[in-house]
PDB file of N, CA and C in Angstrom:
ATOM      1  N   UNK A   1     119.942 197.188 254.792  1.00  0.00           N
ATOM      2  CA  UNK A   1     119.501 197.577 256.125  1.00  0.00           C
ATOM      3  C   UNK A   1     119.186 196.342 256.989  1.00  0.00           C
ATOM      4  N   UNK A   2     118.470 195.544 256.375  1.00  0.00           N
ATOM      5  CA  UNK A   2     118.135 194.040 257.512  1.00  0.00           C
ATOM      6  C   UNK A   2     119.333 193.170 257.815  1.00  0.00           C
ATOM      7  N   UNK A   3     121.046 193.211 256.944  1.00  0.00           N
ATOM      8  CA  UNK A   3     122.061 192.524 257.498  1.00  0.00           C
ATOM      9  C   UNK A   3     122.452 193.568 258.446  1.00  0.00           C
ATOM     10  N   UNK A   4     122.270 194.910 258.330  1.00  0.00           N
ATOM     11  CA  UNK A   4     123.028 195.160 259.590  1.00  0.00           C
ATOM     12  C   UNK A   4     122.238 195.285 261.194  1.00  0.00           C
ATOM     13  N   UNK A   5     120.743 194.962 260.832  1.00  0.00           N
ATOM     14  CA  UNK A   5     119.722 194.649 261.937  1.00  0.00           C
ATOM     15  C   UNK A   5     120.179 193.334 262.312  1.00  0.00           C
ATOM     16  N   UNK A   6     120.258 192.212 261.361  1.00  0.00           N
ATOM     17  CA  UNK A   6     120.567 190.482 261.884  1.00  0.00           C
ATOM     18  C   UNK A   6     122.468 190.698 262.282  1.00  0.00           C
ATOM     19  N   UNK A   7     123.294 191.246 262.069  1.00  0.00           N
ATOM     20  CA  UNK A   7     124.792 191.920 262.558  1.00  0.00           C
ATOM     21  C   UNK A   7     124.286 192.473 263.721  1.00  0.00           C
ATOM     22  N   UNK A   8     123.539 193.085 264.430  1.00  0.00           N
ATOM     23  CA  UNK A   8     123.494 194.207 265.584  1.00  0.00           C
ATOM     24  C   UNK A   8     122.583 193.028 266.591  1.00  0.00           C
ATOM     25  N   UNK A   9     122.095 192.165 265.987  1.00  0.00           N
ATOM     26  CA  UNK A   9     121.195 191.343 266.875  1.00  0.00           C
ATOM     27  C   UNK A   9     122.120 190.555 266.846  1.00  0.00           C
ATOM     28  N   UNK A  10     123.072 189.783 266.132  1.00  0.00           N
ATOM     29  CA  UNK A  10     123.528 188.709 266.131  1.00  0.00           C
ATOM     30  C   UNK A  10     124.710 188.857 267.375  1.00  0.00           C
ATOM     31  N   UNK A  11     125.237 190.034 267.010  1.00  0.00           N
ATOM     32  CA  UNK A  11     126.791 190.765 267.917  1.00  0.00           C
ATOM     33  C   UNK A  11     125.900 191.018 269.336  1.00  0.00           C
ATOM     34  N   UNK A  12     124.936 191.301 269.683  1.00  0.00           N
ATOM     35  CA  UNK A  12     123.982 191.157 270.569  1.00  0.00           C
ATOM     36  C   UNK A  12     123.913 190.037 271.550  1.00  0.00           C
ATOM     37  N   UNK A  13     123.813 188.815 270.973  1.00  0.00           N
ATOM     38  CA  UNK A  13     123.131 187.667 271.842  1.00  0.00           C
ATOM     39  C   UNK A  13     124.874 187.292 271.766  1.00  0.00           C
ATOM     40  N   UNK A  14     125.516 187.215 270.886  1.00  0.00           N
ATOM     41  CA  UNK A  14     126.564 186.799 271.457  1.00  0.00           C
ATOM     42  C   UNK A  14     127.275 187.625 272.575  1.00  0.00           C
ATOM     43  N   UNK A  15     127.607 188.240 272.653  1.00  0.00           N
ATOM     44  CA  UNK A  15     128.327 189.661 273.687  1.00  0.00           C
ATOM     45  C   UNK A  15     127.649 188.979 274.978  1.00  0.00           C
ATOM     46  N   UNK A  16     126.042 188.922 274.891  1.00  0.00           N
ATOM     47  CA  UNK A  16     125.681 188.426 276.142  1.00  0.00           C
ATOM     48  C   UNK A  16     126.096 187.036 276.433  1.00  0.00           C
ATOM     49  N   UNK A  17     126.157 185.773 275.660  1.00  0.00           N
ATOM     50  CA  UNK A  17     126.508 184.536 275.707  1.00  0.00           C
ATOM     51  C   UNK A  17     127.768 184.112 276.688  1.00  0.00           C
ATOM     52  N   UNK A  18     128.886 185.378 276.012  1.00  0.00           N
ATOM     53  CA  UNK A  18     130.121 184.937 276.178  1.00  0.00           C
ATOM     54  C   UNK A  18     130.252 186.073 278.085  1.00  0.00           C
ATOM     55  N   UNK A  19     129.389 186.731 278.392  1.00  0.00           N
ATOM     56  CA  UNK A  19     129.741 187.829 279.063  1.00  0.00           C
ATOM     57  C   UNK A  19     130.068 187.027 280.206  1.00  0.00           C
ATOM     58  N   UNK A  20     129.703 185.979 280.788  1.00  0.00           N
ATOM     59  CA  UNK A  20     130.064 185.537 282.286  1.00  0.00           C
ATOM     60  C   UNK A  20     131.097 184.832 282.157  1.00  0.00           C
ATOM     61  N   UNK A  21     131.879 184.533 280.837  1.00  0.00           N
ATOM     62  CA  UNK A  21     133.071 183.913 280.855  1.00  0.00           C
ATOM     63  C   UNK A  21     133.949 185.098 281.070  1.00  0.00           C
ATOM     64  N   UNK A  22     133.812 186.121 280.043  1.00  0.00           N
ATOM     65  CA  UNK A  22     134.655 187.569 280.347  1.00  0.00           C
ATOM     66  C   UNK A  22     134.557 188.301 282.112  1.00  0.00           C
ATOM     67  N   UNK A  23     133.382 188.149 282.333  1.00  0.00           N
ATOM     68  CA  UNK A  23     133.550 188.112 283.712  1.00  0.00           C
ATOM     69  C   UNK A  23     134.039 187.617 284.671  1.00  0.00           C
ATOM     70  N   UNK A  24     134.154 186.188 284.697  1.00  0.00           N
ATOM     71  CA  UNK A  24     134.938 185.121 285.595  1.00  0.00           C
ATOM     72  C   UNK A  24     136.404 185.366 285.331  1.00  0.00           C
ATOM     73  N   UNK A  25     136.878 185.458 283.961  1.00  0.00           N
ATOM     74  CA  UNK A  25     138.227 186.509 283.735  1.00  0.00           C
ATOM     75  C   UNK A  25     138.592 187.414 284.575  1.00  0.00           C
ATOM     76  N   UNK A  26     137.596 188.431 284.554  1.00  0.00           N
ATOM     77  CA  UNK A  26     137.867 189.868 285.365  1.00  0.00           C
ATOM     78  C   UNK A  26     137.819 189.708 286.269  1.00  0.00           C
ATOM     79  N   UNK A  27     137.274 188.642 287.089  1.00  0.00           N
ATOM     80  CA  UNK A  27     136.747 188.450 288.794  1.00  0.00           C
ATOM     81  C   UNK A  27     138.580 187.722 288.718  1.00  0.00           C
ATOM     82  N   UNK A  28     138.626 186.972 288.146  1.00  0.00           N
ATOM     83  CA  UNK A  28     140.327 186.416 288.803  1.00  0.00           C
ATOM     84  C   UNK A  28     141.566 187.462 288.972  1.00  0.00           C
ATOM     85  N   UNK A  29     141.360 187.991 287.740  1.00  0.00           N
ATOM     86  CA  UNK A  29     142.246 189.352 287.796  1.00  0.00           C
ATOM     87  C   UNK A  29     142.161 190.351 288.882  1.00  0.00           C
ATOM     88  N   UNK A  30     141.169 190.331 289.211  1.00  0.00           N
ATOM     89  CA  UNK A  30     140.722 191.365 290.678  1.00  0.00           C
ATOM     90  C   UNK A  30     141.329 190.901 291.772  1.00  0.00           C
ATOM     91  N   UNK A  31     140.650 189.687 291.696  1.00  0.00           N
ATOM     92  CA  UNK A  31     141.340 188.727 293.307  1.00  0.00           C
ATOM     93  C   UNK A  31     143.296 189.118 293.143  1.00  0.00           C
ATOM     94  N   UNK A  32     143.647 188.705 291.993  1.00  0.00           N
ATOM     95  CA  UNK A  32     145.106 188.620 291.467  1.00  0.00           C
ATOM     96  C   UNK A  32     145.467 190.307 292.647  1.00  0.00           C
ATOM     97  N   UNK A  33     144.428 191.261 291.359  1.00  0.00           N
ATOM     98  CA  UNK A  33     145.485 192.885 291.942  1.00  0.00           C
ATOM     99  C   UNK A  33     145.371 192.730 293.443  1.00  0.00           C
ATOM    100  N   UNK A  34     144.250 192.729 294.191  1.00  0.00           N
ATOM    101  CA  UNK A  34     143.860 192.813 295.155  1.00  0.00           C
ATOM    102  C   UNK A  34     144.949 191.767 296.369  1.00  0.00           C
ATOM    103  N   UNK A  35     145.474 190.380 295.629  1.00  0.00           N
ATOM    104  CA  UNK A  35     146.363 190.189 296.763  1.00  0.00           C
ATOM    105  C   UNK A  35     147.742 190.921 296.558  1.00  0.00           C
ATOM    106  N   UNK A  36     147.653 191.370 295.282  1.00  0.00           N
ATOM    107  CA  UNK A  36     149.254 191.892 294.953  1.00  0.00           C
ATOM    108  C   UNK A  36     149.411 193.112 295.676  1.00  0.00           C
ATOM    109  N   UNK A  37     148.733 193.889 295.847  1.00  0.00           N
ATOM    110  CA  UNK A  37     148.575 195.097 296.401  1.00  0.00           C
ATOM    111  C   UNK A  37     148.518 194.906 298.041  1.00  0.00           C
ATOM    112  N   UNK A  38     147.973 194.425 298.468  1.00  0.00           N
ATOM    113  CA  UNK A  38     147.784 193.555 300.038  1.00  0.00           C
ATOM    114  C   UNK A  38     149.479 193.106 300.359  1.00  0.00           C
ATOM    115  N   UNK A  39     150.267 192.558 299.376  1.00  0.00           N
ATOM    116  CA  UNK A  39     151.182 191.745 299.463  1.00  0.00           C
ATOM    117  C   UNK A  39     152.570 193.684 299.586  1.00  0.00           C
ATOM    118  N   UNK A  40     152.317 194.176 298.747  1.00  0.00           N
ATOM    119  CA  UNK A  40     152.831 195.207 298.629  1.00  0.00           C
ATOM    120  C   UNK A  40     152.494 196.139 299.675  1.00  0.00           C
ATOM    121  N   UNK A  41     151.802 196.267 300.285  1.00  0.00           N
ATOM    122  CA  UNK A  41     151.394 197.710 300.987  1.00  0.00           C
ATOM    123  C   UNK A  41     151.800 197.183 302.325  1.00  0.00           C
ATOM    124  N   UNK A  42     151.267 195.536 302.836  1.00  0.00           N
ATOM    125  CA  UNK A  42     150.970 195.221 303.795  1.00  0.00           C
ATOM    126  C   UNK A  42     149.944 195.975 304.976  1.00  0.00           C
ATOM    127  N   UNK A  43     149.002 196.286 304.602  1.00  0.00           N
ATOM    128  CA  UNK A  43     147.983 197.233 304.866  1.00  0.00           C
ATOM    129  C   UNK A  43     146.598 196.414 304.952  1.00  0.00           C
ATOM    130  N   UNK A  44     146.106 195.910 305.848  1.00  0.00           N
ATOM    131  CA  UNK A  44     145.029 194.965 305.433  1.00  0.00           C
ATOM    132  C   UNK A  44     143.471 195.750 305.725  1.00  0.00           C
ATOM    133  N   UNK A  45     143.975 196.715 306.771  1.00  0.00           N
ATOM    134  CA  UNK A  45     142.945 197.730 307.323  1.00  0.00           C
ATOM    135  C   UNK A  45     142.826 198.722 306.261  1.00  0.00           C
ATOM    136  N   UNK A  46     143.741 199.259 305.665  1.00  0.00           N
ATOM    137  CA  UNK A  46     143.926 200.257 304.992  1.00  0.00           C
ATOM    138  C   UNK A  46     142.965 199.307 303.421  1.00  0.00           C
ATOM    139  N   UNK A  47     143.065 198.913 303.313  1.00  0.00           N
ATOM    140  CA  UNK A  47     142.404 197.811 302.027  1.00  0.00           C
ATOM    141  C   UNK A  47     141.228 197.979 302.235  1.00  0.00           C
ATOM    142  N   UNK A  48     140.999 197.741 303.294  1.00  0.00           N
ATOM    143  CA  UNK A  48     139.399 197.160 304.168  1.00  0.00           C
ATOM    144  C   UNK A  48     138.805 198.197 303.977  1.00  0.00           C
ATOM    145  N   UNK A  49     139.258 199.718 304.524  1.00  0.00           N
ATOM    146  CA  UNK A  49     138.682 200.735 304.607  1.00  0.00           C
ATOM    147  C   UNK A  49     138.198 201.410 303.041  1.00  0.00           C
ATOM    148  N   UNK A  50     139.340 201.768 302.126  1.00  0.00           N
ATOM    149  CA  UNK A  50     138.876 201.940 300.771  1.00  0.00           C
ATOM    150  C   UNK A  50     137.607 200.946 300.173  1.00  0.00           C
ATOM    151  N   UNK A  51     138.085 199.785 300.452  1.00  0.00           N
ATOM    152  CA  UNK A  51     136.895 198.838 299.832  1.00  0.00           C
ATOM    153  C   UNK A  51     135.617 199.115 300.528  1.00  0.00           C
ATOM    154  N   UNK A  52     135.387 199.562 301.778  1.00  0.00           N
ATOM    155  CA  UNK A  52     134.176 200.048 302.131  1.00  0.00           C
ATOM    156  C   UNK A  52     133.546 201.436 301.626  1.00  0.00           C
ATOM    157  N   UNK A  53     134.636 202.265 301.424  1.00  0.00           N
ATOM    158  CA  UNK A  53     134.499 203.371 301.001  1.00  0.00           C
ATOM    159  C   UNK A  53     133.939 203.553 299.135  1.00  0.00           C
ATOM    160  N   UNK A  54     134.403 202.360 298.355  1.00  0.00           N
ATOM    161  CA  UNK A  54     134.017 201.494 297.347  1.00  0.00           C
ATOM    162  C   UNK A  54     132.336 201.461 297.112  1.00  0.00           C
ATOM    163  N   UNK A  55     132.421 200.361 298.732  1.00  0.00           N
ATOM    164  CA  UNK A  55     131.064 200.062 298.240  1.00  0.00           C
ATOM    165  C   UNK A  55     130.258 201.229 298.596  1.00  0.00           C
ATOM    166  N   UNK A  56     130.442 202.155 299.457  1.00  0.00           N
ATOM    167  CA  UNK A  56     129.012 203.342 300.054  1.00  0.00           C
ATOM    168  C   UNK A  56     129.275 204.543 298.480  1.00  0.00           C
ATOM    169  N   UNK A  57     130.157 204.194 298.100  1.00  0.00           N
ATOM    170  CA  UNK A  57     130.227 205.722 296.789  1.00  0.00           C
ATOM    171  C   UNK A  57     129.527 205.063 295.713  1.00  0.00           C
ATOM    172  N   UNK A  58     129.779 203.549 295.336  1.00  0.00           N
ATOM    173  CA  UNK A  58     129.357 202.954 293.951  1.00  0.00           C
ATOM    174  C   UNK A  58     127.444 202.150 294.422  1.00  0.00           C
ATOM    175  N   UNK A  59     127.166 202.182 295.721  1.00  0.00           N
ATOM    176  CA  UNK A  59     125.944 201.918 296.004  1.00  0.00           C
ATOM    177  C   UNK A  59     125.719 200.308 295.722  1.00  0.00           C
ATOM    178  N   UNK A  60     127.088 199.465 296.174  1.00  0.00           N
ATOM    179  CA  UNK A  60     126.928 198.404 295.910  1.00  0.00           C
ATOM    180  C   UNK A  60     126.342 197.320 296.468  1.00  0.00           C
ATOM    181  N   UNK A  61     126.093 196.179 296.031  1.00  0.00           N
ATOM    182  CA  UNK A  61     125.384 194.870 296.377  1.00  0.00           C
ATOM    183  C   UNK A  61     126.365 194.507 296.890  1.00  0.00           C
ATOM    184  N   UNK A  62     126.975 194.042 298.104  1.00  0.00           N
ATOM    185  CA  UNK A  62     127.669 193.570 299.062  1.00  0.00           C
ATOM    186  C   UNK A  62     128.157 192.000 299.255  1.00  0.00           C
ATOM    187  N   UNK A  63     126.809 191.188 298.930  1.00  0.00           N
ATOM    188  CA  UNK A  63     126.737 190.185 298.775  1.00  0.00           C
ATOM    189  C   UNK A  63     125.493 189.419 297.917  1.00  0.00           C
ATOM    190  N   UNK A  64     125.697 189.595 296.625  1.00  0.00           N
ATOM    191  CA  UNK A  64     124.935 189.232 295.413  1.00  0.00           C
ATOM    192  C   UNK A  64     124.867 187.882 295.697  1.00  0.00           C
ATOM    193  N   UNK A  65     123.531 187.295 295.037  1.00  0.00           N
ATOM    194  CA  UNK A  65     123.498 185.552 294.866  1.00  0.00           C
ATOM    195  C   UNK A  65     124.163 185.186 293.969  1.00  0.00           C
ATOM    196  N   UNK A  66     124.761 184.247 294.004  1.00  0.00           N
ATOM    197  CA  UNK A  66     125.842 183.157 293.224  1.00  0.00           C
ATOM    198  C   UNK A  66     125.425 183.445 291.764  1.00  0.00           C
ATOM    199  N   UNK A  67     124.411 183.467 291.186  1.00  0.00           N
ATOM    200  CA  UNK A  67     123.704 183.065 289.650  1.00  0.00           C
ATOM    201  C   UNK A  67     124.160 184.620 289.104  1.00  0.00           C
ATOM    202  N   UNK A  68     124.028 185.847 290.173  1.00  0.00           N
ATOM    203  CA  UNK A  68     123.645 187.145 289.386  1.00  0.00           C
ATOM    204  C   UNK A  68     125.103 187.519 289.548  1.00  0.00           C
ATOM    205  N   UNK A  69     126.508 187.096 290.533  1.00  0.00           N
ATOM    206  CA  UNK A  69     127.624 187.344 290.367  1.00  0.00           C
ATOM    207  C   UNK A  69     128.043 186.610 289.399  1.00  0.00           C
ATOM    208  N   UNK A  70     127.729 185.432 289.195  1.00  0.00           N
ATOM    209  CA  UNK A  70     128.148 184.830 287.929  1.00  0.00           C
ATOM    210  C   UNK A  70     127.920 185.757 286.378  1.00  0.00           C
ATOM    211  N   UNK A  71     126.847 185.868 286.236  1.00  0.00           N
ATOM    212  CA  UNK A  71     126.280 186.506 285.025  1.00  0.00           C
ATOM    213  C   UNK A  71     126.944 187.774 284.877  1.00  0.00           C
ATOM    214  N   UNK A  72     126.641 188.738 286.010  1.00  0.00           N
ATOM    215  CA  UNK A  72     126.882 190.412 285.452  1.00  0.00           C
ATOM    216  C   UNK A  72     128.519 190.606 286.420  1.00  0.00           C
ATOM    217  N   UNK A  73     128.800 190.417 287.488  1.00  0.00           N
ATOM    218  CA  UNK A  73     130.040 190.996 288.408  1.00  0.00           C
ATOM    219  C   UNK A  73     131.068 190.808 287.875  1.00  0.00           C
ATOM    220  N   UNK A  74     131.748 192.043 287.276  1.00  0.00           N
ATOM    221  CA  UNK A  74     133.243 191.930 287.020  1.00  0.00           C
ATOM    222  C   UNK A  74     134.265 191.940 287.908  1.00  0.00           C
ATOM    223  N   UNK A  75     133.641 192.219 289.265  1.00  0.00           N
ATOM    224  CA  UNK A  75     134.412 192.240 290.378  1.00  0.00           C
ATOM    225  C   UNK A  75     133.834 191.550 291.503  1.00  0.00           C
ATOM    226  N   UNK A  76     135.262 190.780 292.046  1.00  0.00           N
ATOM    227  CA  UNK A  76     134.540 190.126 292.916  1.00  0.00           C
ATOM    228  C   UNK A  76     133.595 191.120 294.029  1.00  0.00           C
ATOM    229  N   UNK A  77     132.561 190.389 294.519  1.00  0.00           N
ATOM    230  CA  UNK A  77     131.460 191.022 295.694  1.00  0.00           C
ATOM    231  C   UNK A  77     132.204 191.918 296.817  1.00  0.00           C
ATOM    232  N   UNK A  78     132.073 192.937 297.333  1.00  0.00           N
ATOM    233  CA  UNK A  78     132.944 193.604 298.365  1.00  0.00           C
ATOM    234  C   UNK A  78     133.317 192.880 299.427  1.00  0.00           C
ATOM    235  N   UNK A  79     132.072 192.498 299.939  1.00  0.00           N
ATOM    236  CA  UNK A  79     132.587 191.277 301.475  1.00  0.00           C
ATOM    237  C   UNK A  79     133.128 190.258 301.004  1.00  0.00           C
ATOM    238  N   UNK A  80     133.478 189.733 299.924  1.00  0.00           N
ATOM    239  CA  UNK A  80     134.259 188.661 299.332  1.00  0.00           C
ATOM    240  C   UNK A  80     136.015 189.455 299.560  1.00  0.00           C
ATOM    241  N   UNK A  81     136.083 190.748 299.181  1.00  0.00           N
ATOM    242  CA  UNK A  81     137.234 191.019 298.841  1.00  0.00           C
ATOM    243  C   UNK A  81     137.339 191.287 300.716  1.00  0.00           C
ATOM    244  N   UNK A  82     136.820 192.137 301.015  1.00  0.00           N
ATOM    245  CA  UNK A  82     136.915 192.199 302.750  1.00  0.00           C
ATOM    246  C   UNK A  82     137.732 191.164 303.252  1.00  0.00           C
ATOM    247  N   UNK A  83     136.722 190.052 303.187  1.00  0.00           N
ATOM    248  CA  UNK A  83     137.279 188.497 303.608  1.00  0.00           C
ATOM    249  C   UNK A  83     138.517 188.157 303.480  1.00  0.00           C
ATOM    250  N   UNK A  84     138.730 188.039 301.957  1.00  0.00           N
ATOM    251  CA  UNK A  84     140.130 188.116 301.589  1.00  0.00           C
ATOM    252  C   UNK A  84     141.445 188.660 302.264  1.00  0.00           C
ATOM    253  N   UNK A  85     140.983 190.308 302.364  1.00  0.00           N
ATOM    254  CA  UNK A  85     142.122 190.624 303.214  1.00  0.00           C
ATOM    255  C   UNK A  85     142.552 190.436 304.117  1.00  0.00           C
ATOM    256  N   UNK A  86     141.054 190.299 305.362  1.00  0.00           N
ATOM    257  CA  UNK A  86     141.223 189.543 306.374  1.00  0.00           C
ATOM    258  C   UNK A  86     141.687 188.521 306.847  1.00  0.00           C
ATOM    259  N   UNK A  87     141.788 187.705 305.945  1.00  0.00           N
ATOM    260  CA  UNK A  87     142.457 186.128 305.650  1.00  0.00           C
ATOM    261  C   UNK A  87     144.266 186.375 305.798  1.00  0.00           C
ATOM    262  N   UNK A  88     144.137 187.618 304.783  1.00  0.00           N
ATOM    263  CA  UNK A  88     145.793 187.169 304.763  1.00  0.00           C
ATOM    264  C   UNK A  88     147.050 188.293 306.178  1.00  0.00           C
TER     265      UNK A  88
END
């Protein structure tokens, strides 16, 4: 019983260790779909609008501080992706 308590703690602190690298992963991949789809639709309003519609259904943080998008956001921040579209 206590290896699979020091296994459940151990798989624990690591999962968290490694999580903002797996995140910075997922945040590139996002940016990736997000211009591919932009690039495909050519729709930049139409982008804009879902992604707002995004953030008022999922009750999101809009623009998180640098430390707490680092740590927990698998996706980039909404007004980050906004921006984005706007850009291109």
């Amino acid at each position: 019983m206590k290896l699979i308590v020091i296994l459940f703690l151990l798989y624990s602190f690591l999962s968290f260790i490694i999580m903002p690298v797996n995140n910075l992963i997922s945040r590139q991949f996002e940016k990736q779909a997000d211009r591919e789809a932009l690039e495909l639709t050519s729709d930049a309003e139409t982008q804009i609008k879902i992604l707002k519609n995004i953030a008022i259904s999922n009750l999101s943080n809009v623009k998180p501080g640098k430390v707490l998008e680092f740590i927990i956001f698998s996706h980039p921040p909404i007004l980050d992706r906004i921006n984005s579209a706007l850009d291109e």
